[in-house]
N, C-alpha and C. Protein backbone atom coordinates (compact mmCIF):
# COMPACT_ATOMS: atom_id res chain seq x y z
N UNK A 1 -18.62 304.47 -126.93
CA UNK A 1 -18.74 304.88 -125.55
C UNK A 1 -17.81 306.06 -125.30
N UNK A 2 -18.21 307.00 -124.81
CA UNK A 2 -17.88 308.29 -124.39
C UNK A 2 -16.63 308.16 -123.29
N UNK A 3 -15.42 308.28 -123.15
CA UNK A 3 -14.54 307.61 -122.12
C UNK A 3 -14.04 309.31 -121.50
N UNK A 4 -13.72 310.01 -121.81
CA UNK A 4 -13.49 311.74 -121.61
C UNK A 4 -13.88 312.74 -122.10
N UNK A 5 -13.27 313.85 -121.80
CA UNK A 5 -12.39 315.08 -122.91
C UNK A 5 -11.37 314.63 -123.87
N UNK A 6 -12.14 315.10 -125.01
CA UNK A 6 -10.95 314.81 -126.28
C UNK A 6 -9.45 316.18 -125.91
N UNK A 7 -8.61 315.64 -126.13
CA UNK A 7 -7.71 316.59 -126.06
C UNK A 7 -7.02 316.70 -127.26
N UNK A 8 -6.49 317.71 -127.80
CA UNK A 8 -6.21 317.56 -129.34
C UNK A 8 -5.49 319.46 -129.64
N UNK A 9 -4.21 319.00 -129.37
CA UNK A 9 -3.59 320.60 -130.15
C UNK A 9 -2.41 320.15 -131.04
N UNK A 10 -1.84 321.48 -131.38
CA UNK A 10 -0.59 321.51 -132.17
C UNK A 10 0.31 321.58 -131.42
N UNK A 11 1.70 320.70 -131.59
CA UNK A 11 2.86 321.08 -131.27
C UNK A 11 3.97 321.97 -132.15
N UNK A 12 4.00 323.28 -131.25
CA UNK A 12 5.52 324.11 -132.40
C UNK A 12 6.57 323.84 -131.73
N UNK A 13 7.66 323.28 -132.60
CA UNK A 13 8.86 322.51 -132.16
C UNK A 13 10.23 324.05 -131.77
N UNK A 14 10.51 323.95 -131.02
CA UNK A 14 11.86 325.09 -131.13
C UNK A 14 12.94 324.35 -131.44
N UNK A 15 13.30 323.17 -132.17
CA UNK A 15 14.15 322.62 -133.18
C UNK A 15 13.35 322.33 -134.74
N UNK A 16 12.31 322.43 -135.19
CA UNK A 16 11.77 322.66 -136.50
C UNK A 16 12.55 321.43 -137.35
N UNK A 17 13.98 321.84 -137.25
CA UNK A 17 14.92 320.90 -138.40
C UNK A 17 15.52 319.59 -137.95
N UNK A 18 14.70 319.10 -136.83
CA UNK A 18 14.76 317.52 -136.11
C UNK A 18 14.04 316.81 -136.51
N UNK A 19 12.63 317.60 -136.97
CA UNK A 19 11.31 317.07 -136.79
C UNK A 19 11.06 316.33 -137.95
N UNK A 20 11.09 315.28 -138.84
CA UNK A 20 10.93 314.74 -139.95
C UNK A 20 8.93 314.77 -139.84
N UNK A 21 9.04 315.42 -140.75
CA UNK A 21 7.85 315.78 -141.66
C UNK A 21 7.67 317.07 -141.07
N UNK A 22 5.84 317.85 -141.51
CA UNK A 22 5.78 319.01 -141.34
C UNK A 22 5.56 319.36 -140.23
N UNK A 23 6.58 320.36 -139.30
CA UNK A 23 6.49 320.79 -138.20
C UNK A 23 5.52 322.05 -138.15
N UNK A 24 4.64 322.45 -139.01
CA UNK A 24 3.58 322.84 -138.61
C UNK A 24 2.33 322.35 -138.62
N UNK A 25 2.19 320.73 -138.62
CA UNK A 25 1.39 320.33 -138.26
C UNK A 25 1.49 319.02 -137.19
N UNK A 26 2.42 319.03 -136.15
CA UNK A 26 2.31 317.99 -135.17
C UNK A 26 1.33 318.33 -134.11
N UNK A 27 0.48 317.23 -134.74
CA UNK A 27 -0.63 316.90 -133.70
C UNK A 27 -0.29 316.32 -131.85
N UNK A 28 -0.87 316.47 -131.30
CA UNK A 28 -0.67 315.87 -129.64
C UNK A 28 -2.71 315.54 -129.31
N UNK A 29 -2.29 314.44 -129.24
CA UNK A 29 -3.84 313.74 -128.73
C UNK A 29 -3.77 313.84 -127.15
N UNK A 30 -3.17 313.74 -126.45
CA UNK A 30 -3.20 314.12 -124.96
C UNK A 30 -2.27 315.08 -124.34
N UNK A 31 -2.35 315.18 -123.34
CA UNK A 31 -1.31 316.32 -122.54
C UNK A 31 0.35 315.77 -122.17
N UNK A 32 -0.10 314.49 -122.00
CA UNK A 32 1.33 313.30 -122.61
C UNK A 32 1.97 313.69 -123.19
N UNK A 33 1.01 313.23 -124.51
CA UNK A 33 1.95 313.31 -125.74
C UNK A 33 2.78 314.51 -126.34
N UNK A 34 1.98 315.91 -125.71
CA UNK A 34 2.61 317.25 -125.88
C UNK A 34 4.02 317.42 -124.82
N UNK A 35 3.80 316.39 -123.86
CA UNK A 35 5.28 316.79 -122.97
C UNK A 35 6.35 315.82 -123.91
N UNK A 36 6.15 314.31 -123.91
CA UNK A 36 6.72 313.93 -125.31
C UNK A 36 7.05 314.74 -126.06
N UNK A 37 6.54 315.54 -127.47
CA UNK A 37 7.21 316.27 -127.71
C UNK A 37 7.74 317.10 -127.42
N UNK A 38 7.59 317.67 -126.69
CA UNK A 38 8.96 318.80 -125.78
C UNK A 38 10.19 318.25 -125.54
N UNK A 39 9.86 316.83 -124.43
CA UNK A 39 11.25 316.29 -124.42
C UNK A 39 12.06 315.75 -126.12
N UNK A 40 11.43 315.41 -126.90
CA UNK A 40 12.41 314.92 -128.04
C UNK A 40 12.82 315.88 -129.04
N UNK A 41 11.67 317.22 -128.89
CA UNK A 41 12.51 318.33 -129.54
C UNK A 41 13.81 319.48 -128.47
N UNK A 42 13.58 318.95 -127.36
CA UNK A 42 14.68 319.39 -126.60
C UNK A 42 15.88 318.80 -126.10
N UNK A 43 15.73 317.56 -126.33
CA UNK A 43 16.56 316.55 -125.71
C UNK A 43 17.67 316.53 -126.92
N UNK A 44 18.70 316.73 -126.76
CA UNK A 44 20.25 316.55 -127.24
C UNK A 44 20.81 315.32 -128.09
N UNK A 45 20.10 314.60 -127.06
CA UNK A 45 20.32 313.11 -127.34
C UNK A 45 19.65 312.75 -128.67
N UNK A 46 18.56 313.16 -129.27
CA UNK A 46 17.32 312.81 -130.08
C UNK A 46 17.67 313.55 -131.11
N UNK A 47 17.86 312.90 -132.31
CA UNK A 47 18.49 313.67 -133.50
C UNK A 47 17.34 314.33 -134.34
N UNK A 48 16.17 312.95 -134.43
CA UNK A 48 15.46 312.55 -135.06
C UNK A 48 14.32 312.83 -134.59
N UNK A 49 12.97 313.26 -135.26
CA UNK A 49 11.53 312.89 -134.40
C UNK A 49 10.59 312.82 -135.38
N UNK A 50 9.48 312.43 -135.26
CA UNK A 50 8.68 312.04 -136.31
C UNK A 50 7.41 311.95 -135.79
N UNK A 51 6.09 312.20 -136.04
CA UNK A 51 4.90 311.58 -135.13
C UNK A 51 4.09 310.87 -136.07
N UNK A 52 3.31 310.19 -135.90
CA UNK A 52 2.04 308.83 -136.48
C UNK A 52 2.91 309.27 -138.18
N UNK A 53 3.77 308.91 -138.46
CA UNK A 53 4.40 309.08 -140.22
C UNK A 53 4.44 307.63 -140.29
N UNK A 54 4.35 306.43 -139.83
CA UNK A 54 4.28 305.06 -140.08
C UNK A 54 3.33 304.59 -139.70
N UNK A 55 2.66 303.11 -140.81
CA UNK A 55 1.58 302.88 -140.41
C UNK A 55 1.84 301.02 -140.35
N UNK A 56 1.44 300.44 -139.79
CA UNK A 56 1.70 299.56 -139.44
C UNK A 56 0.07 298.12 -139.45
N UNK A 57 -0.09 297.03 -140.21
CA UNK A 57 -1.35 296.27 -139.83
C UNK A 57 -0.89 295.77 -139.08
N UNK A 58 -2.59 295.80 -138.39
CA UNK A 58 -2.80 294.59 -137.12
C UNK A 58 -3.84 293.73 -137.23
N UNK A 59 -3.89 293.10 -136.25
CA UNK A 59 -5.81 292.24 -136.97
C UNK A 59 -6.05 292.64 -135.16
N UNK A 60 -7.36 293.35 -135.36
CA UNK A 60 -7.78 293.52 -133.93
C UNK A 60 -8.96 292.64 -133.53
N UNK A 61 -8.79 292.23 -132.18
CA UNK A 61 -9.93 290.99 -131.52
C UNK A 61 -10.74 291.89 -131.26
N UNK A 62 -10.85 293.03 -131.80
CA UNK A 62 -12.73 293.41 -131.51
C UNK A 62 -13.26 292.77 -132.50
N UNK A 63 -12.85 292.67 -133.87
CA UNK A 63 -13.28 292.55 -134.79
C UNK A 63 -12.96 291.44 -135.78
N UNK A 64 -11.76 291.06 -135.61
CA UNK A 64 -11.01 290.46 -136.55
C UNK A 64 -10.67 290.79 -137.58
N UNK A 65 -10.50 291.54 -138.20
CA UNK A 65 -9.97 291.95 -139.42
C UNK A 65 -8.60 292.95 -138.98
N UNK A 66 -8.50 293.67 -140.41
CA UNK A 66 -7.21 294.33 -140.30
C UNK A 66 -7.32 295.72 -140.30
N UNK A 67 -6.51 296.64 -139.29
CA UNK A 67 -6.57 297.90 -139.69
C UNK A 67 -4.90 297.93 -139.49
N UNK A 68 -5.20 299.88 -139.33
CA UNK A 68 -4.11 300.27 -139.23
C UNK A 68 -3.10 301.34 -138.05
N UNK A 69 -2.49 300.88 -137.81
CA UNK A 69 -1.86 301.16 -136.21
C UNK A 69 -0.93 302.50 -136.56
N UNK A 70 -0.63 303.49 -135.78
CA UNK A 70 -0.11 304.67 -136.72
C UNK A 70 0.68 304.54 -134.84
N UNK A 71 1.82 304.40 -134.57
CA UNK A 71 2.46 304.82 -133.45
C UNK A 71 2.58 306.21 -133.35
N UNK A 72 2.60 306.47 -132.32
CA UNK A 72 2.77 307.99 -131.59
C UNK A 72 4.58 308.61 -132.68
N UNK A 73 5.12 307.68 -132.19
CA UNK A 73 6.35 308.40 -133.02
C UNK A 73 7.42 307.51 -133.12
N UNK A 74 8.23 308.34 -133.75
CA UNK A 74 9.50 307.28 -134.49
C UNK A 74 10.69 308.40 -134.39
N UNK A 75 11.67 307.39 -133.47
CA UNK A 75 12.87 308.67 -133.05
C UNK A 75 14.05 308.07 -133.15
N UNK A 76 15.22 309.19 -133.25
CA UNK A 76 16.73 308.61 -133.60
C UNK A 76 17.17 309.02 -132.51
N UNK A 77 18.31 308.12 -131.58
CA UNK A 77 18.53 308.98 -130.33
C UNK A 77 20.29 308.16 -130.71
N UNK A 78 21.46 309.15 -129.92
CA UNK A 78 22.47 309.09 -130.26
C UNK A 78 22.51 308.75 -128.64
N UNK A 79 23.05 307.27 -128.42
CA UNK A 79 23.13 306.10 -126.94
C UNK A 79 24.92 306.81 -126.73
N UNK A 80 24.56 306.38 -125.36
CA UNK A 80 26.37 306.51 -125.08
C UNK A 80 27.03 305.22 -125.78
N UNK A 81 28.24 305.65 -125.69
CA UNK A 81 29.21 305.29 -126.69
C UNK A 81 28.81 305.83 -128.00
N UNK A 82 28.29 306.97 -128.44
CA UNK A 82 27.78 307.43 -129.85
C UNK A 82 27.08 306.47 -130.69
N UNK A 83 26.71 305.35 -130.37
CA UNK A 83 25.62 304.48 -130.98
C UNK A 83 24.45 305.07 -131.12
N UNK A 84 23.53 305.32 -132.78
CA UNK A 84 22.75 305.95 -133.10
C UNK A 84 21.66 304.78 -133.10
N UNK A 85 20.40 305.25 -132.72
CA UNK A 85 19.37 303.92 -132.45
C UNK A 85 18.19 304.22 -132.64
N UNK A 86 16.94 303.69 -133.25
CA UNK A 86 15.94 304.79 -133.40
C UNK A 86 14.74 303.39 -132.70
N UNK A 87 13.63 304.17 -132.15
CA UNK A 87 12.75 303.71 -131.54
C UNK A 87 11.21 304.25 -132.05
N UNK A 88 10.52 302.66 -132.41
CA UNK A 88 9.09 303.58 -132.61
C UNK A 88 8.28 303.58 -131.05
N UNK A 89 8.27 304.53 -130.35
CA UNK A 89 6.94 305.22 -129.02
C UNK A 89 5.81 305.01 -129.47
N UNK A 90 5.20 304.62 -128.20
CA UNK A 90 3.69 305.14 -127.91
C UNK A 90 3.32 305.20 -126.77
N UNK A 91 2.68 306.08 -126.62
CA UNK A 91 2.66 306.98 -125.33
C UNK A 91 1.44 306.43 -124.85
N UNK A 92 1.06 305.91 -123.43
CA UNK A 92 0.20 305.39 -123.10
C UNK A 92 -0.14 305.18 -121.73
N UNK A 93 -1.19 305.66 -120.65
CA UNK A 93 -1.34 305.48 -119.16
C UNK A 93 -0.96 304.54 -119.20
N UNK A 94 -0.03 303.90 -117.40
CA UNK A 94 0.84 302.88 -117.24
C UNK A 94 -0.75 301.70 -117.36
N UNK A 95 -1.79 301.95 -116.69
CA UNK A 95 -2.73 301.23 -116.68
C UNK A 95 -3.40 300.63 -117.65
N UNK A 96 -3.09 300.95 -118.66
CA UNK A 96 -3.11 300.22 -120.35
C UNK A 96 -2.28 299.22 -120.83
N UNK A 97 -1.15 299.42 -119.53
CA UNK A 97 0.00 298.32 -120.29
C UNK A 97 -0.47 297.00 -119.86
N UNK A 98 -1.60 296.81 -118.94
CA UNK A 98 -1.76 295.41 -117.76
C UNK A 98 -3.16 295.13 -117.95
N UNK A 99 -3.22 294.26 -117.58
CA UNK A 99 -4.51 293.65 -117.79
C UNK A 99 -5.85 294.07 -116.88
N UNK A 100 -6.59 294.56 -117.22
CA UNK A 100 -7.43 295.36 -116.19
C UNK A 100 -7.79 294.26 -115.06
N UNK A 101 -8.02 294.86 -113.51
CA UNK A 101 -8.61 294.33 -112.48
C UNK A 101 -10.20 293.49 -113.13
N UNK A 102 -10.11 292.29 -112.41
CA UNK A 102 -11.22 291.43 -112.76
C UNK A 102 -12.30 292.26 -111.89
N UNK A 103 -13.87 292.46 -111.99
CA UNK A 103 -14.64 292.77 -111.75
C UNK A 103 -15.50 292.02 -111.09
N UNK A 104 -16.79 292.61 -109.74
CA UNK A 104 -17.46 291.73 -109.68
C UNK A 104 -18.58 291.78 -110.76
N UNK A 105 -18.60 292.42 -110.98
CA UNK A 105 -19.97 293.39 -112.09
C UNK A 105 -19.51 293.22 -113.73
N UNK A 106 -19.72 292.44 -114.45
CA UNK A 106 -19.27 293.01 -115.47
C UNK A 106 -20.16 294.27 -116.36
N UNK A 107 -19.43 295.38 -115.93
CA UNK A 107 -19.73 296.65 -116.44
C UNK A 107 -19.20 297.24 -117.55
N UNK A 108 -20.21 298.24 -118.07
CA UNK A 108 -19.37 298.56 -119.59
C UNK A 108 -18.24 299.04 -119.58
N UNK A 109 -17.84 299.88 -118.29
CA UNK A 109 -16.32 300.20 -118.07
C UNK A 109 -15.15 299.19 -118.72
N UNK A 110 -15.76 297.94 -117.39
CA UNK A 110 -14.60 296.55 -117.20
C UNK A 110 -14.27 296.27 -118.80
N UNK A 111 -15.59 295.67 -119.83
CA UNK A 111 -15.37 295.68 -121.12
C UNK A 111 -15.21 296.52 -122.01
N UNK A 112 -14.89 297.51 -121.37
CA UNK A 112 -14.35 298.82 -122.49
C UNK A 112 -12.47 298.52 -122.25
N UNK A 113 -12.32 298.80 -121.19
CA UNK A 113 -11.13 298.44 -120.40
C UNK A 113 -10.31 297.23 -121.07
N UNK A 114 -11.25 296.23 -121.04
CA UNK A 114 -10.09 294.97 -121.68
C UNK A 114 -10.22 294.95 -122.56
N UNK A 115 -11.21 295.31 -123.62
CA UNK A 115 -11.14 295.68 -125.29
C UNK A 115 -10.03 296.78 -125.40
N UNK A 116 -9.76 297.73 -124.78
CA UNK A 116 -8.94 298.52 -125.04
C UNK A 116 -7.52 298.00 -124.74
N UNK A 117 -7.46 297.07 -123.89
CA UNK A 117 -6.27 296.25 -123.22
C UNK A 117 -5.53 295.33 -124.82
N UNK A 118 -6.92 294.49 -125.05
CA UNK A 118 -6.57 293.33 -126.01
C UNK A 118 -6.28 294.51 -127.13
N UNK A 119 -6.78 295.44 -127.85
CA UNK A 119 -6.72 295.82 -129.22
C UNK A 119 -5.13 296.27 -129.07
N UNK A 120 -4.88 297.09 -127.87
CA UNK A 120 -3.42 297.81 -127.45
C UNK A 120 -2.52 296.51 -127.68
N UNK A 121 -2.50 295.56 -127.49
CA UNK A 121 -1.79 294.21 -127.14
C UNK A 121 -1.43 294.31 -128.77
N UNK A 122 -2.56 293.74 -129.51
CA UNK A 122 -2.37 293.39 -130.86
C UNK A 122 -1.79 294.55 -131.57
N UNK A 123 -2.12 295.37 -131.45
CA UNK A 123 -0.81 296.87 -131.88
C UNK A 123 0.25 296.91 -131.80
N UNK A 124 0.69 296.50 -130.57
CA UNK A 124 2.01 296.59 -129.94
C UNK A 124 2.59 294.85 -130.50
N UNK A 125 2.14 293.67 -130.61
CA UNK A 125 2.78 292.59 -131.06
C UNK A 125 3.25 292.85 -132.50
N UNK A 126 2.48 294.11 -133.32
CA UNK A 126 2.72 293.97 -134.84
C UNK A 126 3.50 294.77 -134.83
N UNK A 127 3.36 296.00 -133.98
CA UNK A 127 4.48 296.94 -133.87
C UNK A 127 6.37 296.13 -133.48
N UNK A 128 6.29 295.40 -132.60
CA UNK A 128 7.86 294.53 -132.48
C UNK A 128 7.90 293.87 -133.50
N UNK A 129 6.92 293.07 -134.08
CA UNK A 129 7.45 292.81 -135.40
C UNK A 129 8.04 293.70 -136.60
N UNK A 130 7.45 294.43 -137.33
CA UNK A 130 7.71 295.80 -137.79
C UNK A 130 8.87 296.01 -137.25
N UNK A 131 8.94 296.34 -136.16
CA UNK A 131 10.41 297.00 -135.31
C UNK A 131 11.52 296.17 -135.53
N UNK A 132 11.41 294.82 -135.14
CA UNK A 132 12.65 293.84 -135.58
C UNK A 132 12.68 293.38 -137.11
N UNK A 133 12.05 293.56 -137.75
CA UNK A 133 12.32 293.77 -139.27
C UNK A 133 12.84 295.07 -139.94
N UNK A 134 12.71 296.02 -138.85
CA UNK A 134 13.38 297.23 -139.52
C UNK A 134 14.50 297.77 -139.09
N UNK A 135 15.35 296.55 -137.59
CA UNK A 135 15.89 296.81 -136.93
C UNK A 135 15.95 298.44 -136.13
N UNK A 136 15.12 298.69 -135.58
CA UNK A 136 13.97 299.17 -134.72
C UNK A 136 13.82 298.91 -133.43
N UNK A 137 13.78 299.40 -132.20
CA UNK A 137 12.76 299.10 -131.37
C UNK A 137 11.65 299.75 -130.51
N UNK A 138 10.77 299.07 -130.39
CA UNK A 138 9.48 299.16 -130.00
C UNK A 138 9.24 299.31 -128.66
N UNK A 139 9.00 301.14 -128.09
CA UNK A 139 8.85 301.00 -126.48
C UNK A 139 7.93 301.89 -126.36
N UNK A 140 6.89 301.62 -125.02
CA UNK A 140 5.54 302.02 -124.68
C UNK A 140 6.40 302.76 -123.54
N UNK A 141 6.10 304.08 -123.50
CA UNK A 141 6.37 304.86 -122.21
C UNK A 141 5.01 305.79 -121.63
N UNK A 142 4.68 305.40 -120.29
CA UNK A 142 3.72 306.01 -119.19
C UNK A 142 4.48 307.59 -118.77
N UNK A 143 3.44 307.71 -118.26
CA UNK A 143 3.54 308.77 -116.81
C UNK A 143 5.12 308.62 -116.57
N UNK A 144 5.19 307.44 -116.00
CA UNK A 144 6.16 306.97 -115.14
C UNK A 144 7.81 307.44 -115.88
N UNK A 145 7.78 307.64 -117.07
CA UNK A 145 8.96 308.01 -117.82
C UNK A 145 9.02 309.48 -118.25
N UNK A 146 7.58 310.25 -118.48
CA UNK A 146 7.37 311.67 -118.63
C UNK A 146 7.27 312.30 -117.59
N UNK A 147 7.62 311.56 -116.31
CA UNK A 147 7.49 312.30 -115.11
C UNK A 147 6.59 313.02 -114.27
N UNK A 148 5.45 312.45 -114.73
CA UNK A 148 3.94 312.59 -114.52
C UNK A 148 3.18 312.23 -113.14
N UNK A 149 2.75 312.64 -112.39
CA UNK A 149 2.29 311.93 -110.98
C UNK A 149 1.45 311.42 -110.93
């Protein structure tokens, strides 16, 4: 099912030597994810940056079986008190994080919507695992943190 415009460019970093892997090829799947990278190649705080370089199984309830979950990114950020901490992101409308509005209609929207809800769920449960085994953690940031209206 057809849900938009694909959005899809390159990011060029003006820190290059932050960026773990090749900084001439960071991809940005939305207009998000390109302000994301701006902030972590500009931000002071962020030593580290990385995009989809880890891959992670999940078993998804569309299907049941196993694929593979590639997070938006994986970052080192230096916390006050100089505590160094790294976080795997994924960048995601706040309306993905919740369970979609019940419908009177069930329309292909509604079940596109909570398939996309449940598969995001099972991503993100394998992702905290992953994360607390690698002592890691695992945070979904919206709009609401990129400063987005």
């Amino acid at each position: 099912m057809y849900m938009g415009k694909s959005y899809k460019t390159k990011y060029k970093p003006i820190n290059p030597k932050k960026y773990q892997g090749n900084p001439n090829n960071i991809i940005c799947r939305s207009s998000w994810e390109r302000k994301a990278c701006g902030w972590f190649d500009n931000s002071p705080s962020i030593t580290k940056w990385a995009s989809e370089e880890i891959s992670i199984p999940y078993i998804s309830p569309a299907d049941n079986k196993v694929h593979r979950y590639y997070p938006d990114y994986l970052i080192e950020v230096i916390e006050r008190g100089g505590v160094k901490k790294r976080y795997i992101v994924e960048v995601k409308p706040k309306k993905q994080c919740y369970p979609p509005i019940k419908k009177k209609r069930m329309t292909k929207g509604y079940i596109y919507e909570c398939t996309t809800y449940a598969i995001n769920q099972a991503k993100w449960r394998a992702a905290k695992e992953f994360a607390a085994d690698n002592r890691i953690e695992f945070k979904v940031i919206t709009e609401d943190d990129l400063g987005i209206k």
